[in-house]
PDB file of N, CA and C in Angstrom:
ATOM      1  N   UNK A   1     265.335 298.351 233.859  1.00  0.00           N
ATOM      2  CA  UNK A   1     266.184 299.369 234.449  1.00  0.00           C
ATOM      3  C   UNK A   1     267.596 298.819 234.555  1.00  0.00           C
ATOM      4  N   UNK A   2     268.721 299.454 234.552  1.00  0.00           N
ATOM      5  CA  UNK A   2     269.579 299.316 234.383  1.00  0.00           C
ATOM      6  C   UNK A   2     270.887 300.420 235.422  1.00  0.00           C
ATOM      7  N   UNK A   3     271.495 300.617 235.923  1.00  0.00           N
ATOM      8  CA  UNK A   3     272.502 300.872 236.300  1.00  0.00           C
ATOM      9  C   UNK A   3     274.315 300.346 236.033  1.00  0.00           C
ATOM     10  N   UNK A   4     274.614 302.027 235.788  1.00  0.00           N
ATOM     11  CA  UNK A   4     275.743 301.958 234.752  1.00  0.00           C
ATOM     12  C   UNK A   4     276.899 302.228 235.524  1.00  0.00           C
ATOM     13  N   UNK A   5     277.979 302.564 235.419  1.00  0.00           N
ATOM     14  CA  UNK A   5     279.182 302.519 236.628  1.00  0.00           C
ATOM     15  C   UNK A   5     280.211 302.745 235.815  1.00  0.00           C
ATOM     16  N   UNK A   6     280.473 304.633 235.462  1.00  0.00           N
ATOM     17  CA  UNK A   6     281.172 305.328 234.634  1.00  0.00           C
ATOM     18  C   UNK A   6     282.254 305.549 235.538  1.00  0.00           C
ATOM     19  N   UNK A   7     284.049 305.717 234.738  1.00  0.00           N
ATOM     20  CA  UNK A   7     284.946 306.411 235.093  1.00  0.00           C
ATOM     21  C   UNK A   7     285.182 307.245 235.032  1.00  0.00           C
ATOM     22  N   UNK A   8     285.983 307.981 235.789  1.00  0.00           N
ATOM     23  CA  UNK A   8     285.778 309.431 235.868  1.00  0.00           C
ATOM     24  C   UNK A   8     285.629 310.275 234.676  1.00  0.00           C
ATOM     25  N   UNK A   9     286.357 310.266 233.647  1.00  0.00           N
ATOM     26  CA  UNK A   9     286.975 310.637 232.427  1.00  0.00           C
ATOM     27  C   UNK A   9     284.847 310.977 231.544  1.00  0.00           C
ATOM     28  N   UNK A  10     284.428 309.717 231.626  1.00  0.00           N
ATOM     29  CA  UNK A  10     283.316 308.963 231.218  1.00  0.00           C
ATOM     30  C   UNK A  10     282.134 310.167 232.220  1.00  0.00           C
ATOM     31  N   UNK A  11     282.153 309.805 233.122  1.00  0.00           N
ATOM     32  CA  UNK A  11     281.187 310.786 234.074  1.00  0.00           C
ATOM     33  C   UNK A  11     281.467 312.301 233.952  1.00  0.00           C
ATOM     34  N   UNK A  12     282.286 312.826 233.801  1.00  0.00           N
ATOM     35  CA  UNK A  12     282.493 314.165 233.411  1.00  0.00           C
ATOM     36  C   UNK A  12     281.926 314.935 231.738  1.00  0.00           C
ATOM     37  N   UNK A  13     282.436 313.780 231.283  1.00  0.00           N
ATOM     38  CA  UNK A  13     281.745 314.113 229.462  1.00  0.00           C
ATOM     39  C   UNK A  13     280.582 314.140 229.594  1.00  0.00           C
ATOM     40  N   UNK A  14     279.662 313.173 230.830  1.00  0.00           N
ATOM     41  CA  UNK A  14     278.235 312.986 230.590  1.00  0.00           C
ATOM     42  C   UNK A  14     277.613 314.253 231.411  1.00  0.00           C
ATOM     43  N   UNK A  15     278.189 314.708 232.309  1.00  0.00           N
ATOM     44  CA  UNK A  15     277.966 315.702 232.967  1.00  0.00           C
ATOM     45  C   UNK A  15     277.704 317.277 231.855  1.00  0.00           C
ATOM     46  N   UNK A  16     278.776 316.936 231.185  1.00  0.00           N
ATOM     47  CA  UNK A  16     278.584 318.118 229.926  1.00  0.00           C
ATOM     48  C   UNK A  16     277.971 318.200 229.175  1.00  0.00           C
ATOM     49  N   UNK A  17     277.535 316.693 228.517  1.00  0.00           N
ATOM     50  CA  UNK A  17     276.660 316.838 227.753  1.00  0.00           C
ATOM     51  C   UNK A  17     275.182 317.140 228.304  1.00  0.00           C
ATOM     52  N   UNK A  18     274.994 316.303 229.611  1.00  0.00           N
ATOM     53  CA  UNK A  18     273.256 317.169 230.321  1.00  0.00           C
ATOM     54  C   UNK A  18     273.669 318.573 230.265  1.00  0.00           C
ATOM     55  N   UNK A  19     274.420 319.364 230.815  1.00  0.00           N
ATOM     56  CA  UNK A  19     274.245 320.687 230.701  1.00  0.00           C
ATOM     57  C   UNK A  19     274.145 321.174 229.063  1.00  0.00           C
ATOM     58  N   UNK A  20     274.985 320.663 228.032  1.00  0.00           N
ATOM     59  CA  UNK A  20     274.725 321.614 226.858  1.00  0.00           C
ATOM     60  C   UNK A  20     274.162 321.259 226.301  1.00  0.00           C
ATOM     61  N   UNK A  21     273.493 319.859 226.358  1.00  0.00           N
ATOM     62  CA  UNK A  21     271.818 319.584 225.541  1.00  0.00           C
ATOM     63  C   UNK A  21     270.638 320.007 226.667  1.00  0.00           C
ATOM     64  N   UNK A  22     270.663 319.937 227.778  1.00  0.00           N
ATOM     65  CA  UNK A  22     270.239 320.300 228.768  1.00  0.00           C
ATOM     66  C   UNK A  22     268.610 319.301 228.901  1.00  0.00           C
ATOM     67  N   UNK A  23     269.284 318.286 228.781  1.00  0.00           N
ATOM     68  CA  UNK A  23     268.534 316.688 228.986  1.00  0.00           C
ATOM     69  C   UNK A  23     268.766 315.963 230.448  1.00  0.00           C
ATOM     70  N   UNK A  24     268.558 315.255 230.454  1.00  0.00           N
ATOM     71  CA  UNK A  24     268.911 314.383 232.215  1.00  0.00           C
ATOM     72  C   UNK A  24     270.157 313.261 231.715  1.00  0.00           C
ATOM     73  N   UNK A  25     270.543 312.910 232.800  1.00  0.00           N
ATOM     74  CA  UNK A  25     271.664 311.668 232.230  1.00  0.00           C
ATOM     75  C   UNK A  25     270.885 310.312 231.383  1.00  0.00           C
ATOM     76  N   UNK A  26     269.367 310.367 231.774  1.00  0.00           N
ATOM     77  CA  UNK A  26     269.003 308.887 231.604  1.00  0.00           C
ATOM     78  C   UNK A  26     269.064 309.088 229.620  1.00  0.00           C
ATOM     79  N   UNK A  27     267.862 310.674 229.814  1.00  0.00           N
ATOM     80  CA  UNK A  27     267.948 310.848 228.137  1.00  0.00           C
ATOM     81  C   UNK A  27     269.567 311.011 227.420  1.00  0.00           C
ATOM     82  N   UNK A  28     270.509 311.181 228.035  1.00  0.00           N
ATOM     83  CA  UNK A  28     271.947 311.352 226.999  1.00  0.00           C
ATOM     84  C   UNK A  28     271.795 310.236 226.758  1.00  0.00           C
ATOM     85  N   UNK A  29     272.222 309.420 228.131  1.00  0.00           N
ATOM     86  CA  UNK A  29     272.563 308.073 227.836  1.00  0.00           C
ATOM     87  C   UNK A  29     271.533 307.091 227.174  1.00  0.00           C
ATOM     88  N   UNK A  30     270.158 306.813 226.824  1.00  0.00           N
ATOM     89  CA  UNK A  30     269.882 306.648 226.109  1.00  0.00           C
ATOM     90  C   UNK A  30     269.721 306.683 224.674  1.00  0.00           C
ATOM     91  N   UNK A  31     269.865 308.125 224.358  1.00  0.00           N
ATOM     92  CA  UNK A  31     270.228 308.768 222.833  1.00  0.00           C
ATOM     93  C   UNK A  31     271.364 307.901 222.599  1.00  0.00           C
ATOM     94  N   UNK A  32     272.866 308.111 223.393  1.00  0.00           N
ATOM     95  CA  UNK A  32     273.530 307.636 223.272  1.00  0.00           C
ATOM     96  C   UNK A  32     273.481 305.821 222.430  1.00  0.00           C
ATOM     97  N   UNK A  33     272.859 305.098 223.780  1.00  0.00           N
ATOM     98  CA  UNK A  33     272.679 304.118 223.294  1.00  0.00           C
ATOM     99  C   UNK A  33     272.371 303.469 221.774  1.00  0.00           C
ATOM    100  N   UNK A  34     271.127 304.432 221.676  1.00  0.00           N
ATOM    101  CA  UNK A  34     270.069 304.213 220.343  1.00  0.00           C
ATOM    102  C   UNK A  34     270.703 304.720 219.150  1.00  0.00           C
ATOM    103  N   UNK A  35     272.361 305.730 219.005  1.00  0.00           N
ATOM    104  CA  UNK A  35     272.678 305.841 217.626  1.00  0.00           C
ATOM    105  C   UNK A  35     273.975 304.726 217.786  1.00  0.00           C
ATOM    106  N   UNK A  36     274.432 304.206 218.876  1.00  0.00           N
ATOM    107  CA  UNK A  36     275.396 303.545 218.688  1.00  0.00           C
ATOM    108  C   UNK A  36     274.700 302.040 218.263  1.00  0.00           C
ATOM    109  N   UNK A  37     273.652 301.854 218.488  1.00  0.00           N
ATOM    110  CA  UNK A  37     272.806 300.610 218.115  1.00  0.00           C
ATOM    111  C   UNK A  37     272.488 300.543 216.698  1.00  0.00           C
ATOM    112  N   UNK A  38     272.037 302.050 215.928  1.00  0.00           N
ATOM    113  CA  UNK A  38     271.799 302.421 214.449  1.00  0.00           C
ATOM    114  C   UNK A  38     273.150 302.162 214.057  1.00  0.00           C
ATOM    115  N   UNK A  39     274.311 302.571 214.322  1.00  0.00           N
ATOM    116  CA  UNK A  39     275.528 302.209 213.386  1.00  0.00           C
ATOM    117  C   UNK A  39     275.749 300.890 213.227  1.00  0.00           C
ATOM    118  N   UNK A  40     275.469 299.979 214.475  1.00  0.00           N
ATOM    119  CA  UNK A  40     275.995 298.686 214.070  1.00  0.00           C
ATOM    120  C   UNK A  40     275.028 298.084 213.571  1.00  0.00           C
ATOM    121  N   UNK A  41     273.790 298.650 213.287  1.00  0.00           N
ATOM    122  CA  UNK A  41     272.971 297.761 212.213  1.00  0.00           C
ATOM    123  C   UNK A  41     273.505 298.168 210.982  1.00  0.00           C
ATOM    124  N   UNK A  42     273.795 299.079 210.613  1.00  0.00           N
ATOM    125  CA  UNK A  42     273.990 300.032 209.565  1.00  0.00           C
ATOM    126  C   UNK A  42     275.482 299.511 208.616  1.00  0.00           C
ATOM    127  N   UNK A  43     276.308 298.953 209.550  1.00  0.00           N
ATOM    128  CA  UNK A  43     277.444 298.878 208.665  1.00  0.00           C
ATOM    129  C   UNK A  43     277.886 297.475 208.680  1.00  0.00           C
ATOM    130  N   UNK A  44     278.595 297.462 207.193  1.00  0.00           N
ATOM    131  CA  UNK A  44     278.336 295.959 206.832  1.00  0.00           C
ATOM    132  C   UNK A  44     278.936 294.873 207.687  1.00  0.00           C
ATOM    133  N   UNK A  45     278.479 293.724 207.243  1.00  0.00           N
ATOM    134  CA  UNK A  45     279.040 292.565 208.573  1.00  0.00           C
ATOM    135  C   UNK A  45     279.711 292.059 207.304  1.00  0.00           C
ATOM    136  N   UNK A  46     280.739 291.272 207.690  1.00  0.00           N
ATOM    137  CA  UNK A  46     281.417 290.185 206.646  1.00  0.00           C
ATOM    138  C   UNK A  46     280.732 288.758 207.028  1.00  0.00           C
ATOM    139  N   UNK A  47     281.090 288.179 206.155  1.00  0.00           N
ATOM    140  CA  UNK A  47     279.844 286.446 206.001  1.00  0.00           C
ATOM    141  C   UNK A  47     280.354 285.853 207.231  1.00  0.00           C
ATOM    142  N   UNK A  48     281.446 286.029 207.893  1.00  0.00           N
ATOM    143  CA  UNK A  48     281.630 285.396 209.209  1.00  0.00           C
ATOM    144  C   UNK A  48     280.966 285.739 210.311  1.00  0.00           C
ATOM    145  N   UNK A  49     280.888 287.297 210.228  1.00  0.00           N
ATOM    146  CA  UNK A  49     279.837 288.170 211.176  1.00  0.00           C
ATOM    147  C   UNK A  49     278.737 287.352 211.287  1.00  0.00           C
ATOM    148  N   UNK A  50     278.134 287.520 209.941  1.00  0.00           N
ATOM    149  CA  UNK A  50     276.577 286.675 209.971  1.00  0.00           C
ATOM    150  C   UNK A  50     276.512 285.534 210.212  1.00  0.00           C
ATOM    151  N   UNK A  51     277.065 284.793 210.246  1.00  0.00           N
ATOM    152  CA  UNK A  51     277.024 283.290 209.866  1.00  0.00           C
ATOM    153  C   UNK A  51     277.811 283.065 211.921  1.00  0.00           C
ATOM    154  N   UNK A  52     278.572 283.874 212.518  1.00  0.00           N
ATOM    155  CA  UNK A  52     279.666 283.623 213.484  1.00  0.00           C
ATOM    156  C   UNK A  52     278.542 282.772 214.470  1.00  0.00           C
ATOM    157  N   UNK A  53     277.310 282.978 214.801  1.00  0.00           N
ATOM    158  CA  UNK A  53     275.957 282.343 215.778  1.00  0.00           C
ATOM    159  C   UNK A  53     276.085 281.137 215.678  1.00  0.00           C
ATOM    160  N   UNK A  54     276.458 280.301 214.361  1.00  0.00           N
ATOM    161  CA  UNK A  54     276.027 279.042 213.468  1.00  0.00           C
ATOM    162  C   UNK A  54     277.504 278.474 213.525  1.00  0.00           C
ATOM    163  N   UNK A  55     278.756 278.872 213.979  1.00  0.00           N
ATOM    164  CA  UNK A  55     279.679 278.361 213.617  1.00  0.00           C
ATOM    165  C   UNK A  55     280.053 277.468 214.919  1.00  0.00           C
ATOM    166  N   UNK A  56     280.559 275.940 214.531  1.00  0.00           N
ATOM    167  CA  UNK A  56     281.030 275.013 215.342  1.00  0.00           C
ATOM    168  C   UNK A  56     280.001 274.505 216.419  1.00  0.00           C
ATOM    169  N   UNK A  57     278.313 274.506 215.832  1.00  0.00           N
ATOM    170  CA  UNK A  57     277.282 274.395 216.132  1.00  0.00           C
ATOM    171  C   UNK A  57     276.568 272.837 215.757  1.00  0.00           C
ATOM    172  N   UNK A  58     277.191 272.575 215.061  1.00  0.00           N
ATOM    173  CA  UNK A  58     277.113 271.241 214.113  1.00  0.00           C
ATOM    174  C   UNK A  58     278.477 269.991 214.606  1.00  0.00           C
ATOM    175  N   UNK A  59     277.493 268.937 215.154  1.00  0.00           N
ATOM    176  CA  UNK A  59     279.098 267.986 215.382  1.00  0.00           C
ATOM    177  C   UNK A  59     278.660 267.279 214.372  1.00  0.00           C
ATOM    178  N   UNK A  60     279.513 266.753 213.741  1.00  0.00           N
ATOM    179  CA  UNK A  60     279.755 266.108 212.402  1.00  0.00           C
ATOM    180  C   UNK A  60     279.540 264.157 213.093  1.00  0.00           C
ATOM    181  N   UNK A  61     280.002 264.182 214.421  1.00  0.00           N
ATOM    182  CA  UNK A  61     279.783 262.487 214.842  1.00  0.00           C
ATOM    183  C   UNK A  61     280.943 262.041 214.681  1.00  0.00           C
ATOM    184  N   UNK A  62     282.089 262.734 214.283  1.00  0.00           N
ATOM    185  CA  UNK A  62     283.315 261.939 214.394  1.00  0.00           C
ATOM    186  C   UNK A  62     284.018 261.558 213.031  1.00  0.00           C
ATOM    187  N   UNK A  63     283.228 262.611 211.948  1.00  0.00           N
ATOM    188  CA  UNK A  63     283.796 261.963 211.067  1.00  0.00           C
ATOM    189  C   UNK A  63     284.599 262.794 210.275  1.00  0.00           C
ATOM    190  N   UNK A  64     285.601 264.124 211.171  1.00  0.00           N
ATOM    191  CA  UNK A  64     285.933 264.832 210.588  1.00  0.00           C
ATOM    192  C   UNK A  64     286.150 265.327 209.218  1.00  0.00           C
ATOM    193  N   UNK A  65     285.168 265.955 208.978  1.00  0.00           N
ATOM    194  CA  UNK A  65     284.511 266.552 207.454  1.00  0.00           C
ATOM    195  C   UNK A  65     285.337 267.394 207.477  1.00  0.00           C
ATOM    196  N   UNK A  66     285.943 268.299 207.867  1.00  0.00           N
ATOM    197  CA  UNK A  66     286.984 269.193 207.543  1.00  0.00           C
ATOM    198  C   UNK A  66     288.366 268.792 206.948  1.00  0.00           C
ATOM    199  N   UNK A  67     288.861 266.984 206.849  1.00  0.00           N
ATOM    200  CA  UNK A  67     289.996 266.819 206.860  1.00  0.00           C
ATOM    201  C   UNK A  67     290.126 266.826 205.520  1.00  0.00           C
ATOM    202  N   UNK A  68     291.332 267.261 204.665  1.00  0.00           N
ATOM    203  CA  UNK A  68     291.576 267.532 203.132  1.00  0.00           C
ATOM    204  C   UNK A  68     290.800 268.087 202.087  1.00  0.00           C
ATOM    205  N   UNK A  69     290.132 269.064 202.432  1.00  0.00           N
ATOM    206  CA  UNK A  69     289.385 269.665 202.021  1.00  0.00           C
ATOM    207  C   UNK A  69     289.716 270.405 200.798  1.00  0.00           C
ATOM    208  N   UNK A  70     290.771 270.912 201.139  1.00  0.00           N
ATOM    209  CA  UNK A  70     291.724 271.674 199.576  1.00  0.00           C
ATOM    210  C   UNK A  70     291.848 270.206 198.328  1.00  0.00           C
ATOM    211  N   UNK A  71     292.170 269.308 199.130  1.00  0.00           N
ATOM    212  CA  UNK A  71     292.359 268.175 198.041  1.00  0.00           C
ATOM    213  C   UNK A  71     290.854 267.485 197.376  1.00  0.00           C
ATOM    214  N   UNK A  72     289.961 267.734 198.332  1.00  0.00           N
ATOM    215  CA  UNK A  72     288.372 267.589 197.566  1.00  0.00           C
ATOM    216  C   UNK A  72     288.182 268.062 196.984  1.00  0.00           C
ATOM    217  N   UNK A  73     288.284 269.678 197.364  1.00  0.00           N
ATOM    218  CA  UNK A  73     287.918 270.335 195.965  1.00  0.00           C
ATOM    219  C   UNK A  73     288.350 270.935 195.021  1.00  0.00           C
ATOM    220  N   UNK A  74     290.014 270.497 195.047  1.00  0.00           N
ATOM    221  CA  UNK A  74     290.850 270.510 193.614  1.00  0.00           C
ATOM    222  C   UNK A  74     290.225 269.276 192.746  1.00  0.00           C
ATOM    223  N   UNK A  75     289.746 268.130 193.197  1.00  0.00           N
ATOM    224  CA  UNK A  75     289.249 267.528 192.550  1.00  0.00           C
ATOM    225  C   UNK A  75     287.770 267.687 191.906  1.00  0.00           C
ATOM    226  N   UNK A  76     286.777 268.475 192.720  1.00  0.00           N
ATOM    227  CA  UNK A  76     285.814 268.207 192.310  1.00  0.00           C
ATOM    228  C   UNK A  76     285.732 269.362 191.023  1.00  0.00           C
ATOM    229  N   UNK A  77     286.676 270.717 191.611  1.00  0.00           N
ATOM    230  CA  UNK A  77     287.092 271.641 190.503  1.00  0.00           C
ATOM    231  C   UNK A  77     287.687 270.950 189.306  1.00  0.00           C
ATOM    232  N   UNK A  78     288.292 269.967 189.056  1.00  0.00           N
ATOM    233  CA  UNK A  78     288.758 268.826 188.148  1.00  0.00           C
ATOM    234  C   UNK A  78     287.894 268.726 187.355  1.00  0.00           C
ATOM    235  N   UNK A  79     287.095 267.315 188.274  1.00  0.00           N
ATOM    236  CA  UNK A  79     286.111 266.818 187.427  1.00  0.00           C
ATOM    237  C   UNK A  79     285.105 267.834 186.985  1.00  0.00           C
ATOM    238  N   UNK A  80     284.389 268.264 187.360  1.00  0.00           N
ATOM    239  CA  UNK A  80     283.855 269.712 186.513  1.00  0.00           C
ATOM    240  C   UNK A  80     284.564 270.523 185.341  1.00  0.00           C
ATOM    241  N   UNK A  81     286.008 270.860 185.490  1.00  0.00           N
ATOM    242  CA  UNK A  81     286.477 271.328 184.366  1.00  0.00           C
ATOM    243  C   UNK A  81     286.673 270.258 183.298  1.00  0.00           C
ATOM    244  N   UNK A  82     286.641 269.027 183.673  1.00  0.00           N
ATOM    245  CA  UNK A  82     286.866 267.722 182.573  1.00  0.00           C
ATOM    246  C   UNK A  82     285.403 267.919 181.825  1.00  0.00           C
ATOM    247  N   UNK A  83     284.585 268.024 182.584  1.00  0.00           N
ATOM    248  CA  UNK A  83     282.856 267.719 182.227  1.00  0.00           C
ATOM    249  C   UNK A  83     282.565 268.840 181.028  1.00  0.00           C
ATOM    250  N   UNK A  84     283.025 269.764 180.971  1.00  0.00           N
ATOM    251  CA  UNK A  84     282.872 271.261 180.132  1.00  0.00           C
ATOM    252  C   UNK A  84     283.769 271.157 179.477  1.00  0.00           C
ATOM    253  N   UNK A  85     284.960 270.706 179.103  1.00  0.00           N
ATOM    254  CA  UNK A  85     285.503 270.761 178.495  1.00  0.00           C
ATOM    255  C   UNK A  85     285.575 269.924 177.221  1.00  0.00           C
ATOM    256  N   UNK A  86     285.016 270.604 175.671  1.00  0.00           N
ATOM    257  CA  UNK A  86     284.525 269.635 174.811  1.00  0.00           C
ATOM    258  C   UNK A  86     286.096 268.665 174.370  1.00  0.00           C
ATOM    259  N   UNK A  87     285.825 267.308 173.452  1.00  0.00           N
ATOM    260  CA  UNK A  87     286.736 266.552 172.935  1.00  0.00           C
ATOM    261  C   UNK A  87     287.228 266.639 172.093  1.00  0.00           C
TER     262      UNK A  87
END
């Protein structure tokens, strides 16, 4: 169970909607709940979304793995393009 604590603006809309679906507040506000819960399953997350639980979850021990990172992997993009590339 739960108790909710609407502003006025908020309590008046809900008031309208029990009368013109002619439901109780618990059923609006539940309906309510349950399609605003379907949209956010529904629409896409970006890889940070998914991944955001997992981020800065991992201590590395001090050996900051993040430092020059652009310069690692201009290189490792390097050596790979050296490797494919016939003589």
């Amino acid at each position: 169970m739960a108790t909710v604590r609407l502003d006025i603006k908020t309590e008046t809309a809900l008031k309208r909607l029990v009368v013109r679906r002619g439901q109780t507040r618990s059923e609006v506000i539940r309906e309510a709940i349950t399609r605003l819960a379907e949209e956010e399953e529904e629409a896409p997350r970006s890889a940070y979304e998914q991944l955001q639980a997992f981020v800065g979850v991992v201590d590395s021990g001090g050996k900051q793995l993040s430092t020059e990172t652009g310069k690692k992997l201009r290189e490792l993009l390097k050596e790979r393009s050296s490797a494919r590339s016939p003589r």
